[in-house]
PDB file of N, CA and C in Angstrom:
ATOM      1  N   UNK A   1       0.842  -1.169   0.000  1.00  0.00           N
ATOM      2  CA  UNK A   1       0.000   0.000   0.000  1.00  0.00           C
ATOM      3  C   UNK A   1       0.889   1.235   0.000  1.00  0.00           C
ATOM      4  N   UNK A   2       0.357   2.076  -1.075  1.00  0.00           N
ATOM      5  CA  UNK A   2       1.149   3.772  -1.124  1.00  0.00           C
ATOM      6  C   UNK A   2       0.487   4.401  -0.347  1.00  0.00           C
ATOM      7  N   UNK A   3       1.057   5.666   0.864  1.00  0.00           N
ATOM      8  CA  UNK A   3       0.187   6.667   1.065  1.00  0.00           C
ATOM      9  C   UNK A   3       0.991   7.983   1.204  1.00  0.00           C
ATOM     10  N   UNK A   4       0.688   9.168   0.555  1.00  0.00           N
ATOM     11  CA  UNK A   4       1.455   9.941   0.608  1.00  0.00           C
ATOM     12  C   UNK A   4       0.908  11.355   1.436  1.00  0.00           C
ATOM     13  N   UNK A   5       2.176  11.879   2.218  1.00  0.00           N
ATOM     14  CA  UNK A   5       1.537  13.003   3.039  1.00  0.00           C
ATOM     15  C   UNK A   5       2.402  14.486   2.633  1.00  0.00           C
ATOM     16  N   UNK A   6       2.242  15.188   3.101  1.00  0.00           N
ATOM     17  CA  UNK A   6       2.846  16.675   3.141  1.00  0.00           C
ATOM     18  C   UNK A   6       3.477  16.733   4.224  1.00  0.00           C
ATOM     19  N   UNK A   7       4.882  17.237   3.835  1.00  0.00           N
ATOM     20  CA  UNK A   7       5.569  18.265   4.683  1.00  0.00           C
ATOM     21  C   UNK A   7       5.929  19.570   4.573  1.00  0.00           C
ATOM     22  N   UNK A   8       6.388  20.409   5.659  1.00  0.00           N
ATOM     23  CA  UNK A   8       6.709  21.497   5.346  1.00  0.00           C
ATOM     24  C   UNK A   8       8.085  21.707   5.043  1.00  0.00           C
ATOM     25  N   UNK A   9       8.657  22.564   3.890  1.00  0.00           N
ATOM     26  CA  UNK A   9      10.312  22.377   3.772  1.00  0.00           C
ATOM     27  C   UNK A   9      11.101  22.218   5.080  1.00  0.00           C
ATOM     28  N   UNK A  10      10.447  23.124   5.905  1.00  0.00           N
ATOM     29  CA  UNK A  10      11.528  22.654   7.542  1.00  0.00           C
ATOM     30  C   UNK A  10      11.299  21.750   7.899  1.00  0.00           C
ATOM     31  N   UNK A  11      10.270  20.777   7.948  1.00  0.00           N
ATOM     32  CA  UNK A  11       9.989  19.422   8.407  1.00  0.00           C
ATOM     33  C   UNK A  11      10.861  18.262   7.553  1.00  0.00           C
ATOM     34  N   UNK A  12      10.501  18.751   6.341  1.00  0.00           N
ATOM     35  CA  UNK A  12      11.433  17.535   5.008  1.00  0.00           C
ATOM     36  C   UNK A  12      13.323  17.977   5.779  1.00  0.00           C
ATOM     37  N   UNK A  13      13.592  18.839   5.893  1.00  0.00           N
ATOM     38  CA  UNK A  13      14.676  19.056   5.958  1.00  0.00           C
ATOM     39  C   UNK A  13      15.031  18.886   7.400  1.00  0.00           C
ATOM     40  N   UNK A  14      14.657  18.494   8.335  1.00  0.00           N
ATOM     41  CA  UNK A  14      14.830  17.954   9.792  1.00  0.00           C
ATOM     42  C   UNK A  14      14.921  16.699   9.695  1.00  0.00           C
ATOM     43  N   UNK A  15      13.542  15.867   8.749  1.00  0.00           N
ATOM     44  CA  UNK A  15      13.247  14.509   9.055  1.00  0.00           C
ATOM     45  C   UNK A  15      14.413  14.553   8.113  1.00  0.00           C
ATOM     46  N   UNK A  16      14.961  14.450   7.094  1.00  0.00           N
ATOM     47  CA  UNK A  16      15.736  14.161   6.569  1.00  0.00           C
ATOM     48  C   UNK A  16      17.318  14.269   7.177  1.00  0.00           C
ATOM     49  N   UNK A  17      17.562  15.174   7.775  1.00  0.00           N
ATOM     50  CA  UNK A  17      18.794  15.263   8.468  1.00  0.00           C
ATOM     51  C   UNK A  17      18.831  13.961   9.358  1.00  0.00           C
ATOM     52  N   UNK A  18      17.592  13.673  10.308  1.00  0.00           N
ATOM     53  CA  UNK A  18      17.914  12.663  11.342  1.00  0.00           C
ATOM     54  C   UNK A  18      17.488  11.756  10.512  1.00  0.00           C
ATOM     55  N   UNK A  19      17.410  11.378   9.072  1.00  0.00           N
ATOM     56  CA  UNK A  19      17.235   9.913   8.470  1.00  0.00           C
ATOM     57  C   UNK A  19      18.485   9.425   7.698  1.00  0.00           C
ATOM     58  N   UNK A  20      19.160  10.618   7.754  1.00  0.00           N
ATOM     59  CA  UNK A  20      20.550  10.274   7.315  1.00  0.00           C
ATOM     60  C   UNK A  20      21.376   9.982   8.345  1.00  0.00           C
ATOM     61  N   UNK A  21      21.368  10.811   9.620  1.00  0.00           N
ATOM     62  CA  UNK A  21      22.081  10.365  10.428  1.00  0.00           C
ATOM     63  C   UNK A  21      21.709   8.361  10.990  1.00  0.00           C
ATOM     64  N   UNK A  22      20.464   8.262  10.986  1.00  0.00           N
ATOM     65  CA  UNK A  22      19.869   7.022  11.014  1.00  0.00           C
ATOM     66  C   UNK A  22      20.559   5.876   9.638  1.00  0.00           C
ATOM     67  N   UNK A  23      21.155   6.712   8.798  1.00  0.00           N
ATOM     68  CA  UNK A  23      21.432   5.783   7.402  1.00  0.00           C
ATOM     69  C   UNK A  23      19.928   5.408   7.055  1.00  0.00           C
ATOM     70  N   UNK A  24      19.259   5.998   7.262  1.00  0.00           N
ATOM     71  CA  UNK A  24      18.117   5.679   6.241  1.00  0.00           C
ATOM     72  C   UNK A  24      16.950   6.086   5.363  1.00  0.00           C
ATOM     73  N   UNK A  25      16.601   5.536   4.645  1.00  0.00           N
ATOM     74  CA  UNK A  25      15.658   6.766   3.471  1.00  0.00           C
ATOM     75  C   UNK A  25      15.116   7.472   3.886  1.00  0.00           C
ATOM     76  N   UNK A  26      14.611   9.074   3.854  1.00  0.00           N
ATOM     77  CA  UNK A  26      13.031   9.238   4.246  1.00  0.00           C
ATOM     78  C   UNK A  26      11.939   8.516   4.029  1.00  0.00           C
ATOM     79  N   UNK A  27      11.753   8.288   3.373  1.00  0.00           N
ATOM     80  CA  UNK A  27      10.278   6.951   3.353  1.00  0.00           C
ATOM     81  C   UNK A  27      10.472   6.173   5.022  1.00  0.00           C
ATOM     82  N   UNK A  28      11.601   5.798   4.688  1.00  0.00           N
ATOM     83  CA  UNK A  28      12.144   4.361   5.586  1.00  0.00           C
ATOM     84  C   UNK A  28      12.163   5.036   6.746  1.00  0.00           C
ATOM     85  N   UNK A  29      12.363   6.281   7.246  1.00  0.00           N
ATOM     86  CA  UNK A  29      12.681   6.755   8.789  1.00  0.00           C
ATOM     87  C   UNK A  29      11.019   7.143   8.981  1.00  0.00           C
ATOM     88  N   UNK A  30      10.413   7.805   7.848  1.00  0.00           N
ATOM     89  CA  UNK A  30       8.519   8.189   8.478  1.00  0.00           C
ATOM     90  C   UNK A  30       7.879   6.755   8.427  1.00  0.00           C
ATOM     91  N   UNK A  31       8.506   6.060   7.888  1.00  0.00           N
ATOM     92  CA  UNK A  31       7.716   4.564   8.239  1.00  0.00           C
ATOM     93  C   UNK A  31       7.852   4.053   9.329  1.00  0.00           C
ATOM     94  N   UNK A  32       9.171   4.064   9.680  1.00  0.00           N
ATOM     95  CA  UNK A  32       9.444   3.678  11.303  1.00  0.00           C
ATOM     96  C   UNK A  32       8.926   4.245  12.424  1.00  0.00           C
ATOM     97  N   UNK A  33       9.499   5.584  11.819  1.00  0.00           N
ATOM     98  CA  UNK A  33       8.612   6.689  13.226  1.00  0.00           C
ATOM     99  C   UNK A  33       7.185   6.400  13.324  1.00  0.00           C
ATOM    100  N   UNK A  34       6.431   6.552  12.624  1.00  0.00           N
ATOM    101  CA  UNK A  34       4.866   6.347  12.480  1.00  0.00           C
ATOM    102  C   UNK A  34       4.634   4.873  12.879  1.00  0.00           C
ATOM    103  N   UNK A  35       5.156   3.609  12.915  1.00  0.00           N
ATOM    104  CA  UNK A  35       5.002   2.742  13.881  1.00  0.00           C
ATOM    105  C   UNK A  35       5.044   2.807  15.049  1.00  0.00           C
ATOM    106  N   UNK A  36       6.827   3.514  15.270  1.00  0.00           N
ATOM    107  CA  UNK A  36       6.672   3.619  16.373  1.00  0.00           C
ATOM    108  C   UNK A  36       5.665   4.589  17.543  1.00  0.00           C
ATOM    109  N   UNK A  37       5.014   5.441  16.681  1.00  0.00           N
ATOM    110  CA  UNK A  37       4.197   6.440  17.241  1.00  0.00           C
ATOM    111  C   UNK A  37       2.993   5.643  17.482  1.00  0.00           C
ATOM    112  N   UNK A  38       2.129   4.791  16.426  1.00  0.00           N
ATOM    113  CA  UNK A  38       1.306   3.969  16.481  1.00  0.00           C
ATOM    114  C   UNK A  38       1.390   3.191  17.858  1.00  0.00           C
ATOM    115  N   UNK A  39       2.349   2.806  17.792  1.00  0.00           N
ATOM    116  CA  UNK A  39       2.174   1.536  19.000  1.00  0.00           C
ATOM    117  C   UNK A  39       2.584   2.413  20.670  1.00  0.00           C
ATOM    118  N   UNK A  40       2.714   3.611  20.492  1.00  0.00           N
ATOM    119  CA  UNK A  40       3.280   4.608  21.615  1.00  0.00           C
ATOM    120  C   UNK A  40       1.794   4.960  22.530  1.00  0.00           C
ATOM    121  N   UNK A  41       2.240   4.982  23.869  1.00  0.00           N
ATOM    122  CA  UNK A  41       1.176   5.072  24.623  1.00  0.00           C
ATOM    123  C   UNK A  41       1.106   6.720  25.221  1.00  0.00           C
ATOM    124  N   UNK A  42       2.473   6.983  24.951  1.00  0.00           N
ATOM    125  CA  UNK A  42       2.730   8.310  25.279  1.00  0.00           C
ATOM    126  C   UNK A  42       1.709   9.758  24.341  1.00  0.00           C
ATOM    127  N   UNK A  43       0.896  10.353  24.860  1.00  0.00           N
ATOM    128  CA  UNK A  43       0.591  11.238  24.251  1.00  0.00           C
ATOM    129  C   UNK A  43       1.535  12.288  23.554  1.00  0.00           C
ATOM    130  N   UNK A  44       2.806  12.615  25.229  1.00  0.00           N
ATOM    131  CA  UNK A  44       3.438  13.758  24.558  1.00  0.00           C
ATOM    132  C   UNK A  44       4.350  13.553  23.448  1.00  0.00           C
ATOM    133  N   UNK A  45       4.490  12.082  23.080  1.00  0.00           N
ATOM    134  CA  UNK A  45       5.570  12.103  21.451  1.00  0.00           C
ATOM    135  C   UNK A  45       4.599  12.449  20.357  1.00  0.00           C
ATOM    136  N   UNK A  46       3.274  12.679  20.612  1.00  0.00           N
ATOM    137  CA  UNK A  46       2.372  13.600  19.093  1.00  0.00           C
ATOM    138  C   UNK A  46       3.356  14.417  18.862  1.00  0.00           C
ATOM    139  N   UNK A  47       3.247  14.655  17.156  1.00  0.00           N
ATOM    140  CA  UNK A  47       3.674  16.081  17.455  1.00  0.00           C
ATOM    141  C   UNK A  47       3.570  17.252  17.166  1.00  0.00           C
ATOM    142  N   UNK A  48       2.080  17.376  17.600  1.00  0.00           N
ATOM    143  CA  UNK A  48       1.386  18.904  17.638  1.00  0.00           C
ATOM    144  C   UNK A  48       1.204  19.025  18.876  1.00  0.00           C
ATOM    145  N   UNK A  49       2.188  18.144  19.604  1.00  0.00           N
ATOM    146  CA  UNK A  49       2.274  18.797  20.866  1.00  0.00           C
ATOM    147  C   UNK A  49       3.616  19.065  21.565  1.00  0.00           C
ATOM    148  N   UNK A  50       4.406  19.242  20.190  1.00  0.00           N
ATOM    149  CA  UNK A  50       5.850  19.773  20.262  1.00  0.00           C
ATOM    150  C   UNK A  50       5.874  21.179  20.481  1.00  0.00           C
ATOM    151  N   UNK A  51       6.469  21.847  21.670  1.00  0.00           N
ATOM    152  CA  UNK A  51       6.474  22.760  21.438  1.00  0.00           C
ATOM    153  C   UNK A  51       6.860  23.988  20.886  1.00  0.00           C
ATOM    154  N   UNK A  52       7.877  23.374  20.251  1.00  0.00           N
ATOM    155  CA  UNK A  52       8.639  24.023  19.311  1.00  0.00           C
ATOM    156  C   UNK A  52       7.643  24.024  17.556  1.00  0.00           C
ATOM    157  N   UNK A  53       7.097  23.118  18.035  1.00  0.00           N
ATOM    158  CA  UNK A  53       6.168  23.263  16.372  1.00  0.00           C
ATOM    159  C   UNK A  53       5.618  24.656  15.960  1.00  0.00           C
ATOM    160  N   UNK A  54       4.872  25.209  16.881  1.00  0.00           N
ATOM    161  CA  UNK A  54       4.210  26.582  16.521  1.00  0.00           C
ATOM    162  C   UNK A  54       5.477  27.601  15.586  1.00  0.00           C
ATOM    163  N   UNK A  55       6.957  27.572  16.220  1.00  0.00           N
ATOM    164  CA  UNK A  55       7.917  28.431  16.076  1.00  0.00           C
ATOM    165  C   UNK A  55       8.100  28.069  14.583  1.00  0.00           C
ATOM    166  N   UNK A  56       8.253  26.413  14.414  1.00  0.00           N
ATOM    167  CA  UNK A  56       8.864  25.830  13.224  1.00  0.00           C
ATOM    168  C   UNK A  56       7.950  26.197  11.910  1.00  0.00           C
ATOM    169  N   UNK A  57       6.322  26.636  12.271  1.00  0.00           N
ATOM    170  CA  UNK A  57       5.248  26.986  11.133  1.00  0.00           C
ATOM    171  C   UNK A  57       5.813  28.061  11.012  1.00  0.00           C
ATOM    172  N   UNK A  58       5.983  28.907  11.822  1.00  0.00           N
ATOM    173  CA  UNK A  58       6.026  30.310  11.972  1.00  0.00           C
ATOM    174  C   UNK A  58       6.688  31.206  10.871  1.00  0.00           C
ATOM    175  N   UNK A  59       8.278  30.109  10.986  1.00  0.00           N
ATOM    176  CA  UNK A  59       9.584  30.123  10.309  1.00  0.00           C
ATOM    177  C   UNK A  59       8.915  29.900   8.521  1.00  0.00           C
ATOM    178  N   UNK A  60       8.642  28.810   8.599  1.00  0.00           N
ATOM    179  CA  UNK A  60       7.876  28.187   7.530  1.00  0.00           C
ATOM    180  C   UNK A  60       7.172  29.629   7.061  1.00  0.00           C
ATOM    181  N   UNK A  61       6.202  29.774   7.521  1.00  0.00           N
ATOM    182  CA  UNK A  61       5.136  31.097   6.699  1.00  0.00           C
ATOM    183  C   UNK A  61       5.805  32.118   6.463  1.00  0.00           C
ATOM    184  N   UNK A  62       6.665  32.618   7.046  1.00  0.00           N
ATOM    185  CA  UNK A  62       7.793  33.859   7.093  1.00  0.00           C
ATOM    186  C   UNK A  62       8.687  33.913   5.502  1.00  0.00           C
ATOM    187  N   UNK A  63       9.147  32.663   5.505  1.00  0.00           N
ATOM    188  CA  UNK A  63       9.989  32.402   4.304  1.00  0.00           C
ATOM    189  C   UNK A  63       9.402  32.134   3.356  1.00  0.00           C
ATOM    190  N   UNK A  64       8.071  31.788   3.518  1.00  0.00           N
ATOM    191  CA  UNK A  64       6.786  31.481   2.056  1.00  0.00           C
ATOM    192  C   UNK A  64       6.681  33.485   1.589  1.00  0.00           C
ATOM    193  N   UNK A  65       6.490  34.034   3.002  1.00  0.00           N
ATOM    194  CA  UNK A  65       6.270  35.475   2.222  1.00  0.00           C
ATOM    195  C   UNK A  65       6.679  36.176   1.740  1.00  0.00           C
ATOM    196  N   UNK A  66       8.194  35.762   2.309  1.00  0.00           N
ATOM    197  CA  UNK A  66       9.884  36.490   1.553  1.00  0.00           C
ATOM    198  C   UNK A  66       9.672  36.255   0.665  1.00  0.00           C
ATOM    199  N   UNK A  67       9.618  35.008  -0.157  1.00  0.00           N
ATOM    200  CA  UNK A  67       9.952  34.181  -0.952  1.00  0.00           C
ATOM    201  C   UNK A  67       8.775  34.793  -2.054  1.00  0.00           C
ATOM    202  N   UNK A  68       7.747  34.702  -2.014  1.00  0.00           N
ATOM    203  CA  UNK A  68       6.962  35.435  -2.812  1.00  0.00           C
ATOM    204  C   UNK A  68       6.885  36.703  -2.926  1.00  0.00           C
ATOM    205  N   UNK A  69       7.435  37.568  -2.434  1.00  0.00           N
ATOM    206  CA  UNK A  69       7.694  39.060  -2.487  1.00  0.00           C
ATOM    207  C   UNK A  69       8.519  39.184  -3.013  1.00  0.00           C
ATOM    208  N   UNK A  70       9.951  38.434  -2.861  1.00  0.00           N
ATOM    209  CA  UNK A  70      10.986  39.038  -3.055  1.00  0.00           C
ATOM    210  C   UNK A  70      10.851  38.437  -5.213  1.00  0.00           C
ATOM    211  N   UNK A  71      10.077  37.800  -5.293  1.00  0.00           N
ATOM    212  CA  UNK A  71       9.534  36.825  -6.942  1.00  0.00           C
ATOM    213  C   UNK A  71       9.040  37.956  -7.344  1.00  0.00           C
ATOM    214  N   UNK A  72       7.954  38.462  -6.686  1.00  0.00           N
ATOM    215  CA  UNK A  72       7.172  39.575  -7.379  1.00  0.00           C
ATOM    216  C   UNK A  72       8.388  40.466  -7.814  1.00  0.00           C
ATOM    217  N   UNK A  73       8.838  41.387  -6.681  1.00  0.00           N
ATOM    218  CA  UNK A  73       9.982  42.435  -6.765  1.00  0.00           C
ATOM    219  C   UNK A  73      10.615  41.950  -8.023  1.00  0.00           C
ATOM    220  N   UNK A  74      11.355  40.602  -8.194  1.00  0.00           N
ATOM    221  CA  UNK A  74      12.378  40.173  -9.525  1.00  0.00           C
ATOM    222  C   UNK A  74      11.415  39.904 -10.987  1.00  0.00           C
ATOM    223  N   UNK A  75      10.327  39.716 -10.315  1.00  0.00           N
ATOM    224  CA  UNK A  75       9.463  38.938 -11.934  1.00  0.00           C
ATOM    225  C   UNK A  75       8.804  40.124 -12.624  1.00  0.00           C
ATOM    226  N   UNK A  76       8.243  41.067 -11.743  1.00  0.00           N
ATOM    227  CA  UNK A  76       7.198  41.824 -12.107  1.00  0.00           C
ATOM    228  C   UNK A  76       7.644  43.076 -13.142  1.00  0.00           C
ATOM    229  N   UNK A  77       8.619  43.330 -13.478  1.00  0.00           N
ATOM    230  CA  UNK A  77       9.084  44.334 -14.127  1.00  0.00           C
ATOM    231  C   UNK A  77       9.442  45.733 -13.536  1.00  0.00           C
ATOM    232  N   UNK A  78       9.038  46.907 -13.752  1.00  0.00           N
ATOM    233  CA  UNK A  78       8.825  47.865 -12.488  1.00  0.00           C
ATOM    234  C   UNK A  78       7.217  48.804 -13.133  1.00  0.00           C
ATOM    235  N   UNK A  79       6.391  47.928 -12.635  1.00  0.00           N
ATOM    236  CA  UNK A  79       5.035  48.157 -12.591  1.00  0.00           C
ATOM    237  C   UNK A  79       4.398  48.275 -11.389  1.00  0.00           C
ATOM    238  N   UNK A  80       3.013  48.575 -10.864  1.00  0.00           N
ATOM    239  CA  UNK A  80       2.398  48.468  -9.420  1.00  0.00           C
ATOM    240  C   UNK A  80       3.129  47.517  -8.784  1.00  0.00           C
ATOM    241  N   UNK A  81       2.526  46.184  -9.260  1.00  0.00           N
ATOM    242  CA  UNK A  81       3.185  45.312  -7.979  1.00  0.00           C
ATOM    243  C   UNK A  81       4.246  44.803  -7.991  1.00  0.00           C
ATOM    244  N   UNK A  82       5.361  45.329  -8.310  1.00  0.00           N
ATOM    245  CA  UNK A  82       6.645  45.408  -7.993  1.00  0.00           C
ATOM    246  C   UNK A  82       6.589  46.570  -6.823  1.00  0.00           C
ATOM    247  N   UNK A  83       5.816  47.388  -6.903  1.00  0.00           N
ATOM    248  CA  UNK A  83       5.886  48.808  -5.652  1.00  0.00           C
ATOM    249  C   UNK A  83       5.038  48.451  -4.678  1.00  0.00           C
ATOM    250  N   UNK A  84       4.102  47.531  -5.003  1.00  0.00           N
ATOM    251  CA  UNK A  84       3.411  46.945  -3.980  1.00  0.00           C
ATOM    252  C   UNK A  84       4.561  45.976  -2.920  1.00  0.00           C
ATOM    253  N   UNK A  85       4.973  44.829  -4.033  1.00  0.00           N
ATOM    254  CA  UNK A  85       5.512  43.871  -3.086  1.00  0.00           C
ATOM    255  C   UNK A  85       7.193  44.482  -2.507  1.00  0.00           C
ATOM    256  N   UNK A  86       7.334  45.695  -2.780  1.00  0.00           N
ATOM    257  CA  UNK A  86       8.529  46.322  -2.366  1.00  0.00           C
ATOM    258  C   UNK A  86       8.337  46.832  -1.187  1.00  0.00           C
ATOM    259  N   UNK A  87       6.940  47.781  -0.988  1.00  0.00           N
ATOM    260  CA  UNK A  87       6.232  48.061   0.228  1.00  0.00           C
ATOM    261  C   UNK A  87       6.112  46.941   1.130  1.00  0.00           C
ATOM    262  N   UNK A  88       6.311  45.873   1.043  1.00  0.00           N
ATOM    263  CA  UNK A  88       5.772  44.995   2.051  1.00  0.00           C
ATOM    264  C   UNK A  88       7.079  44.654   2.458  1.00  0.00           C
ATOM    265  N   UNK A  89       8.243  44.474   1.962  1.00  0.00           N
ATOM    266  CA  UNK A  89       9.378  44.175   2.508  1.00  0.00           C
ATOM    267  C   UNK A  89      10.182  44.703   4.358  1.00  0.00           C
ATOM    268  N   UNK A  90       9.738  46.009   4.224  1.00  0.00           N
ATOM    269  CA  UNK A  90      10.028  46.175   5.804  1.00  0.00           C
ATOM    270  C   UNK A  90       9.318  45.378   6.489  1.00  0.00           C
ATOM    271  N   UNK A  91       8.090  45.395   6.162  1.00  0.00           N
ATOM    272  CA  UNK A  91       7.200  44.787   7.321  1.00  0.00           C
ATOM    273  C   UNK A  91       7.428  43.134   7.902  1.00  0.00           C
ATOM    274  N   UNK A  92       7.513  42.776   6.365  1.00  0.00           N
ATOM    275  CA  UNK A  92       8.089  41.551   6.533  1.00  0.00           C
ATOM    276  C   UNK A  92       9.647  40.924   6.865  1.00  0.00           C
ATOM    277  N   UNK A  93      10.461  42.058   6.665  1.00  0.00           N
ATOM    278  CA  UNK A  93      11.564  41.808   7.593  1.00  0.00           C
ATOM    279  C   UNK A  93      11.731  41.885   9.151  1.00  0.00           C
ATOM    280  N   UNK A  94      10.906  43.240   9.704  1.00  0.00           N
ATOM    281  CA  UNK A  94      10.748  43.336  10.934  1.00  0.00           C
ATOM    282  C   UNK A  94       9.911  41.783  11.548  1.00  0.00           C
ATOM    283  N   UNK A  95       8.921  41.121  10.470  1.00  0.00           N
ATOM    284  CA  UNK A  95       8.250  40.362  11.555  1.00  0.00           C
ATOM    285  C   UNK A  95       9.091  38.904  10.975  1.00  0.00           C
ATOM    286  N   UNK A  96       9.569  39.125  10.718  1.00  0.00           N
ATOM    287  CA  UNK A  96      11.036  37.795  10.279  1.00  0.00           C
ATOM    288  C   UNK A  96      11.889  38.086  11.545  1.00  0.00           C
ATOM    289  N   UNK A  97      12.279  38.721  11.495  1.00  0.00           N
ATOM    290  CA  UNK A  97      12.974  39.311  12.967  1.00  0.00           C
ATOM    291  C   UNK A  97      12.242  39.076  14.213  1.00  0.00           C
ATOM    292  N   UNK A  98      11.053  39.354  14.603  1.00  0.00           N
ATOM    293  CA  UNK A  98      10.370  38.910  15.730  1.00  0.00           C
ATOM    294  C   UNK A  98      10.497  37.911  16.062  1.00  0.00           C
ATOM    295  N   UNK A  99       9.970  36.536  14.649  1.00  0.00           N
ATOM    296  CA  UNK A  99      10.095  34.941  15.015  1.00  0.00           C
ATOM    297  C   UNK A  99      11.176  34.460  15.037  1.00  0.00           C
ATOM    298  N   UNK A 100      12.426  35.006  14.650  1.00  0.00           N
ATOM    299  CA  UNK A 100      13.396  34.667  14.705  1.00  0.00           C
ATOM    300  C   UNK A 100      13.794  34.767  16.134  1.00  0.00           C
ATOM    301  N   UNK A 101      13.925  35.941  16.852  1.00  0.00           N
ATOM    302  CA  UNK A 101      13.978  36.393  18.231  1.00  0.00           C
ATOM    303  C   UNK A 101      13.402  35.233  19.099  1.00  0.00           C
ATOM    304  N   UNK A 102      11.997  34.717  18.524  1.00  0.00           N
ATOM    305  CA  UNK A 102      11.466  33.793  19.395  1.00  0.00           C
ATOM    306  C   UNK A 102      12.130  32.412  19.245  1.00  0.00           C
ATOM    307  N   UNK A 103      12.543  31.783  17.907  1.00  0.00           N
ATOM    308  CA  UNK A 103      13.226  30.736  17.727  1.00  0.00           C
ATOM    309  C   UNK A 103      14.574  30.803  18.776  1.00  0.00           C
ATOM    310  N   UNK A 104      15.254  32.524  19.341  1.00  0.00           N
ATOM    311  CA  UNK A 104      16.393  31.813  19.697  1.00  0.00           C
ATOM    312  C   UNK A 104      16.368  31.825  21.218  1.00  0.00           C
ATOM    313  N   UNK A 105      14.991  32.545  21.651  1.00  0.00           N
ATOM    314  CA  UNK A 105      14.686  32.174  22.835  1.00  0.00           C
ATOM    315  C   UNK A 105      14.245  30.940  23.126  1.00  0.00           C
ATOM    316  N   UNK A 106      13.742  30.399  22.353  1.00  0.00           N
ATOM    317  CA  UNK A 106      13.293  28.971  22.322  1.00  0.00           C
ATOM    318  C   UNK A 106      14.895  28.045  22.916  1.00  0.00           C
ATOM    319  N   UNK A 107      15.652  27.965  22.282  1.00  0.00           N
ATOM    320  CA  UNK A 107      16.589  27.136  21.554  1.00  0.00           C
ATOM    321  C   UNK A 107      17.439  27.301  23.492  1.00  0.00           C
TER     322      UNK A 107
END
């Protein structure tokens, strides 16, 4: 049986770090983990009840908005929304900066 799920680039790129350190595929390390979670009696190994998860979306949405702003700014020519998505750049650096602040209080 195939079943396929979503990750977020910081998630692919975590699970993947500790599946290499494991020597083993991603497939092969979310197959394991997810057994072993299955057969786990422990609530707190969920993990939407990591608490670091909220920080790790956070990071995630931050770099989705760079990332599309900074496309507009390069793709758009110099029309409105190139001045639009240029306008949004402070804002979105300052609040890149906030979650970041919180990631290293976290850590």
């Amino acid at each position: 049986m195939q079943i396929t799920v979503r990750f977020t680039p910081t998630a692919i790129a975590a699970i993947g770090e500790r599946a290499a350190a494991e020597r083993l595929t991603i497939a092969g390390f979310i197959g394991d983990a997810a057994l072993a979670a299955a057969r786990s009696t422990d609530p707190l190994a969920r993990a939407e009840r990591d608490p670091r998860r909220p920080l790790a979306e956070a990071v995630d949405r931050m770099a989705g908005e760079l990332n599309a702003a900074v496309a507009t700014v390069r793709d758009s020519g110099d029309g409105p929304a190139r001045e639009a998505a240029l306008a949004l750049l402070p804002d979105l650096a300052e609040r890149t900066y906030t979650v970041l602040d919180a990631v290293l209080e976290a850590a």
